[in-house]
PDB file of N, CA and C in Angstrom:
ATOM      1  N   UNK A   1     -15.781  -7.093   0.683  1.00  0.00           N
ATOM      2  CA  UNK A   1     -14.394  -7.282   0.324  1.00  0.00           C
ATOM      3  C   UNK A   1     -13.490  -6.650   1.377  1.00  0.00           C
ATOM      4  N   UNK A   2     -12.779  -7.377   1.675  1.00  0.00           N
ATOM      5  CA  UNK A   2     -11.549  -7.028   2.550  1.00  0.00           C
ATOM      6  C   UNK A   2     -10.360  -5.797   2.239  1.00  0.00           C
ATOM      7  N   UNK A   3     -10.288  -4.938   2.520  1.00  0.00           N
ATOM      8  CA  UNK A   3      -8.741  -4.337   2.067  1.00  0.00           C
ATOM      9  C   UNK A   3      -7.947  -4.527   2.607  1.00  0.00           C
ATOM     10  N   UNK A   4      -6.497  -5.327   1.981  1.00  0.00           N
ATOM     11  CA  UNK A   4      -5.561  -5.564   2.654  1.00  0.00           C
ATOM     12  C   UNK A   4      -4.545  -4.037   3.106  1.00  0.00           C
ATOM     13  N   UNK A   5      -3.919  -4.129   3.807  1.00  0.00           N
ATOM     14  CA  UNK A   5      -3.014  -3.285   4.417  1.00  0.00           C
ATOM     15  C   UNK A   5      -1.636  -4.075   5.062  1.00  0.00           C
ATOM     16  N   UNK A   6      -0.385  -3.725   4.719  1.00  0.00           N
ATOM     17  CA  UNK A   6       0.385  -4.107   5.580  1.00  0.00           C
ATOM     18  C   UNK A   6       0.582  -5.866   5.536  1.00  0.00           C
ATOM     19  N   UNK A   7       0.808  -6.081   6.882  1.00  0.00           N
ATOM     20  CA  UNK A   7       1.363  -7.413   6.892  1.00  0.00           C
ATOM     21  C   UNK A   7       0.248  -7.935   6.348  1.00  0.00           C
ATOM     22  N   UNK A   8      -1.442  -8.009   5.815  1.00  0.00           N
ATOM     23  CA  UNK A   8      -1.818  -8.716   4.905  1.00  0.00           C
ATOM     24  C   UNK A   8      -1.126  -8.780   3.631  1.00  0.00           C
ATOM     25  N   UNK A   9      -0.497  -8.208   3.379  1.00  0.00           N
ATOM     26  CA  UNK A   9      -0.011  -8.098   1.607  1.00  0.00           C
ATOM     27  C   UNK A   9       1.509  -8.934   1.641  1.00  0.00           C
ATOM     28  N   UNK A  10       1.946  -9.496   2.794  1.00  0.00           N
ATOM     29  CA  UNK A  10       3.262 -10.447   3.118  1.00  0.00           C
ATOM     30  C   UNK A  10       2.913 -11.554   2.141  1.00  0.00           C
ATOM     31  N   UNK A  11       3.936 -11.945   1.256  1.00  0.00           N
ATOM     32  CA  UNK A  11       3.427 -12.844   0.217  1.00  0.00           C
ATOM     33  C   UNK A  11       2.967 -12.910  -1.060  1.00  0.00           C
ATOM     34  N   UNK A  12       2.460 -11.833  -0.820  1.00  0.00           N
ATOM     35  CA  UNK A  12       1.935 -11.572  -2.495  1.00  0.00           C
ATOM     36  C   UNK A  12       2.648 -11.723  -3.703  1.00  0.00           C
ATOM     37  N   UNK A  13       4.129 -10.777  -3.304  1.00  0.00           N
ATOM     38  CA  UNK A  13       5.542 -10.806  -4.313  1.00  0.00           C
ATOM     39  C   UNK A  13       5.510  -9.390  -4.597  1.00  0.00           C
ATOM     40  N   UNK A  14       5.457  -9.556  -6.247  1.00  0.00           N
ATOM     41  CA  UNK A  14       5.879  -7.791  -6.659  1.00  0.00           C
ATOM     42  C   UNK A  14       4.324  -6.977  -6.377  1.00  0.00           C
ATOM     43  N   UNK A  15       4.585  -6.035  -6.268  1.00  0.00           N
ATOM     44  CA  UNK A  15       3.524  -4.984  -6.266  1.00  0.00           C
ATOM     45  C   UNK A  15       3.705  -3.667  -7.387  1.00  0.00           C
ATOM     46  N   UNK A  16       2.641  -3.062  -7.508  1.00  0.00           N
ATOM     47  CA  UNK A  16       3.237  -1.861  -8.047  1.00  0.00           C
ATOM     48  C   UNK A  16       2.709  -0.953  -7.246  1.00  0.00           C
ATOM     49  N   UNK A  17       3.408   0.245  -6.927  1.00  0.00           N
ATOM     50  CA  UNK A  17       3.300   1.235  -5.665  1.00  0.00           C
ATOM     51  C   UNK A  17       2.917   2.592  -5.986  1.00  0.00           C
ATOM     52  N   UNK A  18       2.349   3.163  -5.257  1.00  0.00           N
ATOM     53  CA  UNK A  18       2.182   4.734  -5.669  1.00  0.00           C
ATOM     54  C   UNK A  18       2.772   5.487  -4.167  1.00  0.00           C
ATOM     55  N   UNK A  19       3.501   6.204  -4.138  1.00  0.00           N
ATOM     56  CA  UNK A  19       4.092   6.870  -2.900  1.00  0.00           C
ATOM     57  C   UNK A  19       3.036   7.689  -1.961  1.00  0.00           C
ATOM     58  N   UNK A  20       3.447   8.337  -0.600  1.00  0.00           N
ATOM     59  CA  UNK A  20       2.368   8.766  -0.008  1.00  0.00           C
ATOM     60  C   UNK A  20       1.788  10.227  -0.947  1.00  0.00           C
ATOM     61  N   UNK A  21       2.614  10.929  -1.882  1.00  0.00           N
ATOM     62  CA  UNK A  21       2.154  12.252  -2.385  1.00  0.00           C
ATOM     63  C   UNK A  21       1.866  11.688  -4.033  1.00  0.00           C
ATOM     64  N   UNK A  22       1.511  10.581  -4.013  1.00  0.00           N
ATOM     65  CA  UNK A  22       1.518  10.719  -5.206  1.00  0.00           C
ATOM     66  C   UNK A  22       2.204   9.988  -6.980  1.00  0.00           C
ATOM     67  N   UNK A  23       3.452   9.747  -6.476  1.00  0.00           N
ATOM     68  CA  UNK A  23       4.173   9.791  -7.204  1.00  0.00           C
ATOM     69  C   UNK A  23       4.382   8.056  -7.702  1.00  0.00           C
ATOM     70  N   UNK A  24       4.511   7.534  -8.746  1.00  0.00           N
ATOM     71  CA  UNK A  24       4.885   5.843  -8.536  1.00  0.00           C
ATOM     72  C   UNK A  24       5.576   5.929  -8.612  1.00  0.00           C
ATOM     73  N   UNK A  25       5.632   4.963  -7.411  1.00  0.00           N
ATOM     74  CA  UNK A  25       7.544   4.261  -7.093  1.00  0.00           C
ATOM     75  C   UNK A  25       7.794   3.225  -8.301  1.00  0.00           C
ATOM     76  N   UNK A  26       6.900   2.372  -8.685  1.00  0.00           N
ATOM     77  CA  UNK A  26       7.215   1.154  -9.790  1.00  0.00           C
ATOM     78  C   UNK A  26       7.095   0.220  -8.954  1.00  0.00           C
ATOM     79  N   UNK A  27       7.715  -0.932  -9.553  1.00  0.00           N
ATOM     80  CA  UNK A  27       7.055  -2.407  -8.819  1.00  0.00           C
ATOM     81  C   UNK A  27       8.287  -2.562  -7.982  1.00  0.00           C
ATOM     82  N   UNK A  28       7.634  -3.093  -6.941  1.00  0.00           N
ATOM     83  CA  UNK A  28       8.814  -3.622  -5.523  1.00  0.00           C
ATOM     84  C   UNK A  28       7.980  -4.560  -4.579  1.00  0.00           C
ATOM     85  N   UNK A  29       8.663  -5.450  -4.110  1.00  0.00           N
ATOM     86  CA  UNK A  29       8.619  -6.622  -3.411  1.00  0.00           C
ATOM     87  C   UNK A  29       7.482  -6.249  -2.950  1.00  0.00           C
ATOM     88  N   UNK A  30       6.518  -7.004  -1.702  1.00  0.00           N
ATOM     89  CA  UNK A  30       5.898  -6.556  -0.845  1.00  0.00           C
ATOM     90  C   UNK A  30       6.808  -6.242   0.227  1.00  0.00           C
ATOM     91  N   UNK A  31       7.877  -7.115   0.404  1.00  0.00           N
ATOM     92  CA  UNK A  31       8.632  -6.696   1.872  1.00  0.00           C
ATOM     93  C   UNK A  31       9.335  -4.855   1.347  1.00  0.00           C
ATOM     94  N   UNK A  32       9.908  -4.943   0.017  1.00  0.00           N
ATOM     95  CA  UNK A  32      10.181  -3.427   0.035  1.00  0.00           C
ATOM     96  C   UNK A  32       9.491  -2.701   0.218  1.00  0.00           C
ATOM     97  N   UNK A  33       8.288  -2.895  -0.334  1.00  0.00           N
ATOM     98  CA  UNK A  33       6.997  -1.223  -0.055  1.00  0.00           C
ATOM     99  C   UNK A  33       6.547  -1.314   1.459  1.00  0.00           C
ATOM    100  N   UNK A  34       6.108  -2.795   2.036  1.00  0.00           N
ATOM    101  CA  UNK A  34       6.255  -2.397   3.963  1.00  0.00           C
ATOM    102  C   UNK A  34       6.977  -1.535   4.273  1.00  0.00           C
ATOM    103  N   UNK A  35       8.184  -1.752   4.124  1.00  0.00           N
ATOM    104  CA  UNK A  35       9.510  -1.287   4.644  1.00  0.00           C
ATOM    105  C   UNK A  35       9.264   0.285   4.182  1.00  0.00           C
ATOM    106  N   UNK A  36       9.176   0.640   3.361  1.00  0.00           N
ATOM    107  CA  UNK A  36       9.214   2.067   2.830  1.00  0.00           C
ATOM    108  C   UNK A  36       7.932   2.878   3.237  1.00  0.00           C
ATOM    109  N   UNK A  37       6.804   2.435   3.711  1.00  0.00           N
ATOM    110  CA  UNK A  37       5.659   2.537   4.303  1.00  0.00           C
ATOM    111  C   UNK A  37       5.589   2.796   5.675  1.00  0.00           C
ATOM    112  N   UNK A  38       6.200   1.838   6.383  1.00  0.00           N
ATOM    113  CA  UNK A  38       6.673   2.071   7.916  1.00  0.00           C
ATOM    114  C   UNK A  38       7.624   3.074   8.240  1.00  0.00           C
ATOM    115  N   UNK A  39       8.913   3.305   6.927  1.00  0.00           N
ATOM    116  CA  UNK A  39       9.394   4.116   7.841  1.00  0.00           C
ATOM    117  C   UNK A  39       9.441   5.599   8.014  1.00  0.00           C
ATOM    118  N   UNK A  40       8.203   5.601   7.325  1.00  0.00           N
ATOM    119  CA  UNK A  40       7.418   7.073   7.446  1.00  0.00           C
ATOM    120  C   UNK A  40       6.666   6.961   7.973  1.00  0.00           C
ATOM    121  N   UNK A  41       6.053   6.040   8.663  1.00  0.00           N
ATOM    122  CA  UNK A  41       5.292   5.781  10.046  1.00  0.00           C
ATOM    123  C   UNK A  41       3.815   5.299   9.372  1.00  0.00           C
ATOM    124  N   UNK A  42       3.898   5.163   7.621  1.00  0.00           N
ATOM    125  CA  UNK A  42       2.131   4.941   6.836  1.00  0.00           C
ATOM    126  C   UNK A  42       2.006   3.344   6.866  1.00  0.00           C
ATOM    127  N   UNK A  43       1.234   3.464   5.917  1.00  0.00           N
ATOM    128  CA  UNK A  43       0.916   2.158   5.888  1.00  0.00           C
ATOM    129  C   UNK A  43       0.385   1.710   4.117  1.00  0.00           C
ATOM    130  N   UNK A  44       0.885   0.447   3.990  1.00  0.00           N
ATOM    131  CA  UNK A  44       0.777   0.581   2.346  1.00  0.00           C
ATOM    132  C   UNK A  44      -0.648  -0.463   2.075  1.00  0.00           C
ATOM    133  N   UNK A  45      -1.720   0.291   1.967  1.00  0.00           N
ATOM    134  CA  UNK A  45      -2.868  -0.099   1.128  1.00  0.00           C
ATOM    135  C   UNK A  45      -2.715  -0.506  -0.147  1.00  0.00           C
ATOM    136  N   UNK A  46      -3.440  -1.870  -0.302  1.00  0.00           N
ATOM    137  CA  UNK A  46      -4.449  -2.527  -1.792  1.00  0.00           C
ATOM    138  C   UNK A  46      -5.233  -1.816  -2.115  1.00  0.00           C
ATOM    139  N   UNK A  47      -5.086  -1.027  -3.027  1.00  0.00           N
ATOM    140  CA  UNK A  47      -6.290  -0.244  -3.762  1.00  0.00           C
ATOM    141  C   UNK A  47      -7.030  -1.006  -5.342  1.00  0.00           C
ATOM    142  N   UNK A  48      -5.985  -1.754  -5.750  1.00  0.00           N
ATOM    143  CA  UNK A  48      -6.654  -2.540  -6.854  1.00  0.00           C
ATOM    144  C   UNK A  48      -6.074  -3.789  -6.882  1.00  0.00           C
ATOM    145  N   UNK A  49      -6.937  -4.538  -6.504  1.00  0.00           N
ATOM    146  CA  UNK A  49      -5.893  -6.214  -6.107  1.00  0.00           C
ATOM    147  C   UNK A  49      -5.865  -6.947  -7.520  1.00  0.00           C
ATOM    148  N   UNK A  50      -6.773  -6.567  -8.626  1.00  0.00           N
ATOM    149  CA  UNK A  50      -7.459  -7.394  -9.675  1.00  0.00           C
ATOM    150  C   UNK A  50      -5.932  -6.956 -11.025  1.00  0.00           C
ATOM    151  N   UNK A  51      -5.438  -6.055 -10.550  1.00  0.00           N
ATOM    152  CA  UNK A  51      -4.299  -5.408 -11.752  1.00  0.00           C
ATOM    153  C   UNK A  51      -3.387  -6.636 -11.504  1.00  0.00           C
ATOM    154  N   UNK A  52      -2.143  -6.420 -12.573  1.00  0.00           N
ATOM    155  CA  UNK A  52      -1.083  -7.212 -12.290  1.00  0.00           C
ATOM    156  C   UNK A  52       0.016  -6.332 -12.840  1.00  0.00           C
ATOM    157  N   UNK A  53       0.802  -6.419 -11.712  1.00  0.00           N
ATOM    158  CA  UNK A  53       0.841  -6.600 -10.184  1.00  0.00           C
ATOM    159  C   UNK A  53      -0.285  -5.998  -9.263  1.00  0.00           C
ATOM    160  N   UNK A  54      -0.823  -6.206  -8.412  1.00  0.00           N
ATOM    161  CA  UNK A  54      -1.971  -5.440  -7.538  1.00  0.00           C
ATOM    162  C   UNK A  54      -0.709  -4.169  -7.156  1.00  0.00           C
ATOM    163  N   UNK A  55      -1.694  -3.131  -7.239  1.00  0.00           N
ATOM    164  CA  UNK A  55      -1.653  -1.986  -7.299  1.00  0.00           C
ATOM    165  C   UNK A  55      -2.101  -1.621  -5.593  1.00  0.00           C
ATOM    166  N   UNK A  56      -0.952  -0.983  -5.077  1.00  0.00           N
ATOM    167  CA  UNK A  56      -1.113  -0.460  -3.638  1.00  0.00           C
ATOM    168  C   UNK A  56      -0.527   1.098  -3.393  1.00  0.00           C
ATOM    169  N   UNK A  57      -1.315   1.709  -2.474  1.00  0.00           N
ATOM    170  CA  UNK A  57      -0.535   3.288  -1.950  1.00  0.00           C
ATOM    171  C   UNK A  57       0.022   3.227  -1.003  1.00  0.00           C
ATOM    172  N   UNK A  58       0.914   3.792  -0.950  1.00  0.00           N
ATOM    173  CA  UNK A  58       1.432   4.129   0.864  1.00  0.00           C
ATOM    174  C   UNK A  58       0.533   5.547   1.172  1.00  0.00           C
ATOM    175  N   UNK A  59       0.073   5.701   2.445  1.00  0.00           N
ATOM    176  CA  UNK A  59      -1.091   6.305   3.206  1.00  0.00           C
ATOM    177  C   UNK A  59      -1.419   6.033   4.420  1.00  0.00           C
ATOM    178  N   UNK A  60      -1.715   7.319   4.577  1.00  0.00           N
ATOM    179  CA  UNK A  60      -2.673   7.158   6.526  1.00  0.00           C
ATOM    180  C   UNK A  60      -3.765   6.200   6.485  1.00  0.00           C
ATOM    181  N   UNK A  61      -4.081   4.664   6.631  1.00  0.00           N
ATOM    182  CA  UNK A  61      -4.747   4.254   6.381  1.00  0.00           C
ATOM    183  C   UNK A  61      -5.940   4.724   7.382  1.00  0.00           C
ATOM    184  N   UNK A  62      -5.344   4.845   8.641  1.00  0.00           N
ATOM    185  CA  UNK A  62      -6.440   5.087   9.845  1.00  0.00           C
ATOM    186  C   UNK A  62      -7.003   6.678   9.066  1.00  0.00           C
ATOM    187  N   UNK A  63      -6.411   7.564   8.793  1.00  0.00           N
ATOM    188  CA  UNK A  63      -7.180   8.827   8.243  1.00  0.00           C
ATOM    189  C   UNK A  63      -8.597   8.537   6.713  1.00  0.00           C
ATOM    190  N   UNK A  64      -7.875   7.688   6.094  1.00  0.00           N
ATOM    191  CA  UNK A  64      -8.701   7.309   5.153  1.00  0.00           C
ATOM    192  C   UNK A  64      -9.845   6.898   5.466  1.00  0.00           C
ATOM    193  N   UNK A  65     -10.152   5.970   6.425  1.00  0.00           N
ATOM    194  CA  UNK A  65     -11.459   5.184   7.034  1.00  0.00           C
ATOM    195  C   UNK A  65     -12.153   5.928   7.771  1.00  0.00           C
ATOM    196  N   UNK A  66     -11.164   7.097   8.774  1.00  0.00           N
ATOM    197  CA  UNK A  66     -12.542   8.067   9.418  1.00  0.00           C
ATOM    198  C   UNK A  66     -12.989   8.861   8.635  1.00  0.00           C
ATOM    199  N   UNK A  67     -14.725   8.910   8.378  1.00  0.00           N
ATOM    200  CA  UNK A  67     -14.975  10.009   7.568  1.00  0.00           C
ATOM    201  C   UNK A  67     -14.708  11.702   8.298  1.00  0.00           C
ATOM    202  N   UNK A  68     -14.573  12.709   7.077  1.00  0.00           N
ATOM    203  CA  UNK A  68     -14.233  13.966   7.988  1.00  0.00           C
ATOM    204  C   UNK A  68     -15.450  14.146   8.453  1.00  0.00           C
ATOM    205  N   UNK A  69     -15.459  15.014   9.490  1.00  0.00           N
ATOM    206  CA  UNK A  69     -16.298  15.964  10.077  1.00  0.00           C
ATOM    207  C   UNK A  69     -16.830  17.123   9.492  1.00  0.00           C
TER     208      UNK A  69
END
C-alpha cells in the first residue's frame, strides 16, 4: 500500500486533520491542510485513508520513514 503525502492527496476534498503536535484541526479541504503543512515547512500524511473523511497528520514525513539509530 502506498502512503499518500502531499500533492498525492490533491483531490480527495475534505479531510480530517491532526496538527503537527497533536492537536485536531477538524475537517479542511485538501488544498487547506497542504497549505497549512507547507507553511511550516511539514508535510501532511494519510494515516487512515479507509475513515470518512480519510484521516491525515501534518509531520516530518522524511523523519518518520528513517528508522532511528
Amino acid at each position: 500500500m502506498k502512503i499518500r503525502i502531499n500533492d498525492d492527496l490533491r483531490g480527495v476534498g475534505d479531510l480530517r486533520v491532526i496538527g503537527a503536535t497533536g492537536e485536531m484541526l477538524g475537517i479542511l479541504s485538501d488544498d487547506e491542510a497542504i497549505v497549512l503543512a507547507c507553511k511550516d515547512g511539514l508535510d501532511l500524511v494519510e494515516v487512515n485513508p479507509r475513515s470518512k473523511p480519510p484521516l491525515c497528520r501534518i509531520m516530518n514525513f522524511a523523519r518518520f520513514k528513517t528508522p532511528p539509530r
